[in-house]
Protein backbone atom coordinates (compact mmCIF):
# COMPACT_ATOMS: atom_id res chain seq x y z
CA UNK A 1 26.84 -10.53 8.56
CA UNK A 2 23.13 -9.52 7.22
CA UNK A 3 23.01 -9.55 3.59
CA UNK A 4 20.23 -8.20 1.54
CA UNK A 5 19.15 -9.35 -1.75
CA UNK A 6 17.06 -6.62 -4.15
CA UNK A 7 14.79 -7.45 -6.95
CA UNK A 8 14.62 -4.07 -8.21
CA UNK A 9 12.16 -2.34 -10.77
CA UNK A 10 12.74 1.33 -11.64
CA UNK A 11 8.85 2.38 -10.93
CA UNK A 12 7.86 0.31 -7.96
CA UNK A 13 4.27 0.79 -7.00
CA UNK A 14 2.00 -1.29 -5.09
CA UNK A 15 1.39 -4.11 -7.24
CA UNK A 16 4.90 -4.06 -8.52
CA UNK A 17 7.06 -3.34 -5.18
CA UNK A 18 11.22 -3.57 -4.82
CA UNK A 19 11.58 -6.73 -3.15
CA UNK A 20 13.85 -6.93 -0.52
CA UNK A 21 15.14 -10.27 1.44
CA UNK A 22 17.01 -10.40 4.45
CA UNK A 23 19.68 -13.03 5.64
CA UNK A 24 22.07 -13.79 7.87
CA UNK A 25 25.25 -15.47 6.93
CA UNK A 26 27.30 -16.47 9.99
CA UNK A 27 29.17 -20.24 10.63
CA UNK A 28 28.84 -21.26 6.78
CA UNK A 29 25.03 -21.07 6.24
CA UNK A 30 23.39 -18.43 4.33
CA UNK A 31 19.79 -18.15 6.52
CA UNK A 32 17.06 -16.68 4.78
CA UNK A 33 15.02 -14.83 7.30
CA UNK A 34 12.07 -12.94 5.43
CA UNK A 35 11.52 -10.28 2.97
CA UNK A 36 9.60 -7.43 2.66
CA UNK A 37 8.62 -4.94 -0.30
CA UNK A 38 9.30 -1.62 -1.10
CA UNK A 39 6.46 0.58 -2.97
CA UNK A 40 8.09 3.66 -3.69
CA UNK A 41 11.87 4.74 -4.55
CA UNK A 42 11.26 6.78 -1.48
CA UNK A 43 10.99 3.56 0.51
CA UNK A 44 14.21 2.11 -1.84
CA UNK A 45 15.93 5.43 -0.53
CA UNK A 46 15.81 4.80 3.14
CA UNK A 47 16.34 1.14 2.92
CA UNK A 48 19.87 2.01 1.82
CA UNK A 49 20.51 4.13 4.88
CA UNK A 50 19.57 1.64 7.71
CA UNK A 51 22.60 1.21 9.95
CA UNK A 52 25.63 -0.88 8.63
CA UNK A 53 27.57 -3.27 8.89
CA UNK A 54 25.44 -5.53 5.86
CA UNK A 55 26.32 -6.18 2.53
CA UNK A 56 22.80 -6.40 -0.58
CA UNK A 57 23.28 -7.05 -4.11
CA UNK A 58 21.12 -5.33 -6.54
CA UNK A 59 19.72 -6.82 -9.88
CA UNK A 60 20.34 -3.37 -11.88
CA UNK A 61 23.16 -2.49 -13.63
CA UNK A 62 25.47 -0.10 -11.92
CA UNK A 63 27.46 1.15 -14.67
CA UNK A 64 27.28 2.11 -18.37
CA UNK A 65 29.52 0.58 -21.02
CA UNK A 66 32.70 2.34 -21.97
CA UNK A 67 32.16 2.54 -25.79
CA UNK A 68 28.86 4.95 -24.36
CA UNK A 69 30.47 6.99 -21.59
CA UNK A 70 33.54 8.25 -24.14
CA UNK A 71 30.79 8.24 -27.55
CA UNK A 72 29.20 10.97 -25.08
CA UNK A 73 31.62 13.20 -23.65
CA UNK A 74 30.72 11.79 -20.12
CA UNK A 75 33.08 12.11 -17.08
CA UNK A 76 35.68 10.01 -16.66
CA UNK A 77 34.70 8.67 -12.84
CA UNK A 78 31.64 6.72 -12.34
CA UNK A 79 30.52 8.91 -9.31
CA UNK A 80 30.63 12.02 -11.70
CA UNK A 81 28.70 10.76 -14.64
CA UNK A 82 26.63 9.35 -12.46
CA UNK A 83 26.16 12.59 -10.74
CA UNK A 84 25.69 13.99 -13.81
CA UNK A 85 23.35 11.94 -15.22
CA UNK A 86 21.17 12.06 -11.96
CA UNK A 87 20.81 15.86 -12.72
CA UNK A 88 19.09 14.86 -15.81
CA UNK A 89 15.19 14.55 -16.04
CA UNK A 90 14.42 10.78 -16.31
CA UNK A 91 13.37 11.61 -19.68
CA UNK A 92 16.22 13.73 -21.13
CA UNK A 93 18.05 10.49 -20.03
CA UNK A 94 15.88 8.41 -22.21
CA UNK A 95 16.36 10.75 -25.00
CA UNK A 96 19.74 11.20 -25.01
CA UNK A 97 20.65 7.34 -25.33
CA UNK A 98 17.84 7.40 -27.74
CA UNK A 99 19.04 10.13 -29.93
CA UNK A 100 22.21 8.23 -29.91
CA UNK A 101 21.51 5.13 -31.23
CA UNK A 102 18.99 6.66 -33.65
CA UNK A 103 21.66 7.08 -36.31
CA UNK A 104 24.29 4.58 -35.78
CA UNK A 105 23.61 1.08 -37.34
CA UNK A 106 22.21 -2.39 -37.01
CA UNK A 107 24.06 -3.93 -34.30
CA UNK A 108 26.03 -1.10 -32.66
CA UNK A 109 23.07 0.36 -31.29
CA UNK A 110 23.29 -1.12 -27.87
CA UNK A 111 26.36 -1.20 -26.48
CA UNK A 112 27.42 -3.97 -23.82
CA UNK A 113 29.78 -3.98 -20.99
CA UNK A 114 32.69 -6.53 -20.92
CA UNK A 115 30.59 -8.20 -17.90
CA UNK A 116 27.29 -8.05 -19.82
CA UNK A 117 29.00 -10.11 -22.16
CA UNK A 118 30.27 -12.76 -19.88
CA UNK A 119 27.27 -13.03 -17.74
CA UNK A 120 24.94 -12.84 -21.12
CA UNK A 121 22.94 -10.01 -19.71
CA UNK A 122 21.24 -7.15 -21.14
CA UNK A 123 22.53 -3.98 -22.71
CA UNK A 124 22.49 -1.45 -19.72
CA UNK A 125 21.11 1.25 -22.28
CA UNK A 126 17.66 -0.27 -23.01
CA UNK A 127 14.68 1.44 -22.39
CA UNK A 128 11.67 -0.55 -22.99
CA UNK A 129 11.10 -4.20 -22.79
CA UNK A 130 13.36 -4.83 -20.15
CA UNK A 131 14.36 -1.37 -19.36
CA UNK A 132 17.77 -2.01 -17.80
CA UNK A 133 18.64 2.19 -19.01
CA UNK A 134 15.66 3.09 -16.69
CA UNK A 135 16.99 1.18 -13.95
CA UNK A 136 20.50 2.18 -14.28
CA UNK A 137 19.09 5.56 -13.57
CA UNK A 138 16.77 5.10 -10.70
CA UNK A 139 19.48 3.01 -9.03
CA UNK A 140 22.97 4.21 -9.58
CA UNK A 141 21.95 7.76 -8.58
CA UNK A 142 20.44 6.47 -5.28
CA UNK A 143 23.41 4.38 -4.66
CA UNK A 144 25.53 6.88 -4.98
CA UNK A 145 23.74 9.76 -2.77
CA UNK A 146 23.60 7.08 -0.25
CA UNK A 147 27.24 7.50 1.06
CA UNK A 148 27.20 3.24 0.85
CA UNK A 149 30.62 1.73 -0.60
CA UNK A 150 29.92 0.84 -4.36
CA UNK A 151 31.98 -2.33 -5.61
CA UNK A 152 33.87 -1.53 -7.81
CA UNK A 153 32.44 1.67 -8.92
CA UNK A 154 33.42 3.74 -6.36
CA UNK A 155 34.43 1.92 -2.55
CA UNK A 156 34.33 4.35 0.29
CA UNK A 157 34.98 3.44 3.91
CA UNK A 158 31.18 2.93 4.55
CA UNK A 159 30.09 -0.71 6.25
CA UNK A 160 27.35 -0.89 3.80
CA UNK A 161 28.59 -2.61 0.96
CA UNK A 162 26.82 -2.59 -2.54
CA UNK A 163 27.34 -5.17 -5.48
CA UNK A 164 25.61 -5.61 -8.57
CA UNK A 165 24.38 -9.10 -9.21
CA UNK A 166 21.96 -10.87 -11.76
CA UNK A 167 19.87 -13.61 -10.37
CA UNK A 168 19.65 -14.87 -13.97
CA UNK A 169 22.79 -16.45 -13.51
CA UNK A 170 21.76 -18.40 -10.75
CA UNK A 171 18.90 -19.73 -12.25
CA UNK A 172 20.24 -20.45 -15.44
CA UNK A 173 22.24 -23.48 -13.40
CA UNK A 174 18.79 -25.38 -12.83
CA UNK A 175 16.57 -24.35 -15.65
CA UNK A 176 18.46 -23.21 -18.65
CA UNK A 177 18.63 -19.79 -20.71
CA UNK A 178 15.10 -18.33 -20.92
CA UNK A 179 13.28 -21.04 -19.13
CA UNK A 180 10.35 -18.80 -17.97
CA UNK A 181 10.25 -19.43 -14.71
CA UNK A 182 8.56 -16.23 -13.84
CA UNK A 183 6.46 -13.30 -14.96
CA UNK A 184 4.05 -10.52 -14.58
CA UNK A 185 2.00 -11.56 -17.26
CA UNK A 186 -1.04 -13.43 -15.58
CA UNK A 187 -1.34 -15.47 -18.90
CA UNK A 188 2.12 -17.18 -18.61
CA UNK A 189 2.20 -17.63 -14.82
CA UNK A 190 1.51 -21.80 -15.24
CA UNK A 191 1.93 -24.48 -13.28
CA UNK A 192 5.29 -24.94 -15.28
CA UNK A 193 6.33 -21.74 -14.78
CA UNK A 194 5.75 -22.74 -10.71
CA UNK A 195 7.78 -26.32 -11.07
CA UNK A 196 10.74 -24.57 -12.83
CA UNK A 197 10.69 -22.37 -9.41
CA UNK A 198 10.57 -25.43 -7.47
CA UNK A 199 13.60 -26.86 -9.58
CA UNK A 200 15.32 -23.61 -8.83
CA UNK A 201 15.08 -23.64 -5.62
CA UNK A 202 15.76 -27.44 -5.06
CA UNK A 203 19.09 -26.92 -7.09
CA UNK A 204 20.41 -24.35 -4.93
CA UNK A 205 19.44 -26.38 -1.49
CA UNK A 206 21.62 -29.35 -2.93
CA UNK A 207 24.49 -27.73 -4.81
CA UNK A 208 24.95 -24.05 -3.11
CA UNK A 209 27.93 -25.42 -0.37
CA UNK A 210 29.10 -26.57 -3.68
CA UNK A 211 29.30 -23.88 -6.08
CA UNK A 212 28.93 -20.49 -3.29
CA UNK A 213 30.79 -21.82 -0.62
CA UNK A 214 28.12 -21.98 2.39
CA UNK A 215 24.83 -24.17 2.70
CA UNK A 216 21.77 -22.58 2.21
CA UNK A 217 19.28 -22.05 5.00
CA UNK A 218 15.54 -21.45 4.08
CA UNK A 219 12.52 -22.24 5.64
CA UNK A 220 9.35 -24.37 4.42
CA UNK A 221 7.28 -21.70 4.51
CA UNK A 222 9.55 -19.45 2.93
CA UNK A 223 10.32 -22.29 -0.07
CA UNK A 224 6.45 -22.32 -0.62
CA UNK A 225 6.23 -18.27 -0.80
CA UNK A 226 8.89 -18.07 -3.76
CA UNK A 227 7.63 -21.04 -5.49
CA UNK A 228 3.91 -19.75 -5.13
CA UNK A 229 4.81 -15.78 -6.30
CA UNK A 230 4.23 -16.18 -9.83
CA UNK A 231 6.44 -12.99 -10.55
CA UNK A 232 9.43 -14.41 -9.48
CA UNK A 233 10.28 -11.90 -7.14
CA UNK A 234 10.67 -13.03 -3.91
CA UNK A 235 12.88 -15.92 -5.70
CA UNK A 236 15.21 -13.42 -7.37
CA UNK A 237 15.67 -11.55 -4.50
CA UNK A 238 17.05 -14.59 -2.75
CA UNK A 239 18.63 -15.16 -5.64
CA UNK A 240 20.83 -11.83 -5.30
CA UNK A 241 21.20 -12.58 -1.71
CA UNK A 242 23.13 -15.86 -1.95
CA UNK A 243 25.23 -13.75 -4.54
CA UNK A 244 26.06 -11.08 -2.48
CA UNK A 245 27.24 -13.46 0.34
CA UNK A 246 29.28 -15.35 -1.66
CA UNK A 247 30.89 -11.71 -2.65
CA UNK A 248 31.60 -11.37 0.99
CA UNK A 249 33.04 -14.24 1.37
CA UNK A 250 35.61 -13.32 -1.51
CA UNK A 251 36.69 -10.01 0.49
CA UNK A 252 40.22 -11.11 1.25
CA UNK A 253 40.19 -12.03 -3.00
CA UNK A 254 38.69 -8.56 -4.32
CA UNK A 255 35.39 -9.47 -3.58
CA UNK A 256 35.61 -12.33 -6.48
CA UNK A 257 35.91 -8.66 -9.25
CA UNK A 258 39.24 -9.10 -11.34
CA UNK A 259 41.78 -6.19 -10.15
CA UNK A 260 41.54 -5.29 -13.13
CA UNK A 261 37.46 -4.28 -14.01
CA UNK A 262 36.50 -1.13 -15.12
CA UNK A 263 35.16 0.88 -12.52
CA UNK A 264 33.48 3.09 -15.02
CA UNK A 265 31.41 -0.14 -16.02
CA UNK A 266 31.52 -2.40 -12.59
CA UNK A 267 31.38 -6.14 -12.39
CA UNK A 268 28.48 -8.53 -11.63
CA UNK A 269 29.42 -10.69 -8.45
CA UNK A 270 28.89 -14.34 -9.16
CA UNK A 271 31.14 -17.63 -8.98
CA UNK A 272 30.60 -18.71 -12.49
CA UNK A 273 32.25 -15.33 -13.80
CA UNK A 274 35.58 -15.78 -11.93
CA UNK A 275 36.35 -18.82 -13.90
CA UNK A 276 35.95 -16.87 -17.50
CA UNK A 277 38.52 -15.71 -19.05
CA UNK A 278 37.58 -12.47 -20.34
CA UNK A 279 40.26 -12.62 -23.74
């Protein structure tokens, strides 16, 4: 099976591309074959539509939280407010979650969804910083206008099979919680920030048969590429690769996603969150 692994940004331009690695996951090793980037949504837009079957998870949040989508009046499928969202200027988006929080208090602001919680990721309605709102938007919409089959959001009977991920998690195993192994910012890109990489990345070698099921195959070449891209990119896009394999493994399980996740919301796809109890 190929399976993709994104490292999205929701305005991709030249120096700041989508980042895109391919694999191939056949006789229980995860091969890493290349990757590539993407400069333009455009680009993002006909990725998704390159012949099935393969499976990619994407490092954006699919969904919205619940305590949003019914504070709003929005519809009560993901594909519609989705939809209906997407008709929005990027901006009257921005706004509107804006407006929102503008009046409510300290601390119910940003809203999370039950998997942000478990996975310790980011509120899906921010805007700057890390603006997971502005990806939700660029993504979601092309996700769904791209016919592929959207786990759990909204499955159709399409070979090209979508799941959210968050490389974070993966990471987080070797290096800790907000280790800074990566960024854009040329004054923190240090030789530390390039041996936690290198940790990373000889973490998963050892321990991914372990903890995702299949060994991990990547070339020397490829190793030196991730550890020497100082934005982390390439790294996090392997990152969401190995989790979106070990999804497909779990497709006789549900895809690893409790039967009962919110579809409005979705589910992040990764080992660590099927042994949570969410109570």
């Amino acid at each position: 099976m190929i399976v993709y692994g994104c490292d999205f940004t929701s305005a991709p331009r030249k120096r700041k591309p989508i980042t895109l690695v391919r694999s191939d996951l056949a006789d229980g090793c995860l091969s890493i074959g290349s990757y590539e980037t993407l400069p333009t949504l455009a680009a993002f837009e006909y990725f998704l539509r390159r012949e099935g079957p393969w499976v990619a998870g994407f490092d954006f949040p699919f969904g919205q939280p619940l305590k949003l989508i019914h504070n709003l009046g929005l519809p009560q499928t993901w594909a519609e407010y989705v939809e209906l969202i997407a008709a929005m200027d990027k901006q009257e988006w921005a706004q509107m979650v804006e407006a929102y929080m503008a009046p409510r208090v300290y601390g119910d602001k940003l809203h999370f969804r039950e998997i942000d919680r478990l996975a310790g990721a980011q509120s899906p309605m921010k805007m700057a910083f890390i603006p997971t709102g502005r990806m939700f938007y660029e993504g979601a919409a092309r996700l769904l206008a791209s016919g592929v089959s959207v786990i759990p959001n909204h499955p159709t009977d399409s070979n090209r099979l979508a799941f959210e991920v968050y490389p974070a998690l993966v990471a987080r195993e070797f290096v800790g919680r907000g280790s800074g192994y990566k960024s854009d910012d040329a004054t923190k890109q240090t030789d530390q920030a390039a041996a936690k990489r290198a940790t990373i990345l000889d973490g998963l070698l050892a321990a991914c048969e372990d903890v995702y099921g299949f060994q991990l195959g990547l070339a020397d070449e490829l190793q030196y590429a991730f550890i020497d891209d100082a934005s982390g990119d390439g790294l996090d896009a392997m990152l969401a690769a190995v989790q979106a394999g070990w999804a497909y493994t779990q497709r006789d399980h549900n895809y690893g996603i409790p039967p009962d996740a919110n579809p409005l919301e979705g589910w992040i796809t990764d080992p660590s969150l099927v042994r949570k109890d969410p109570s």
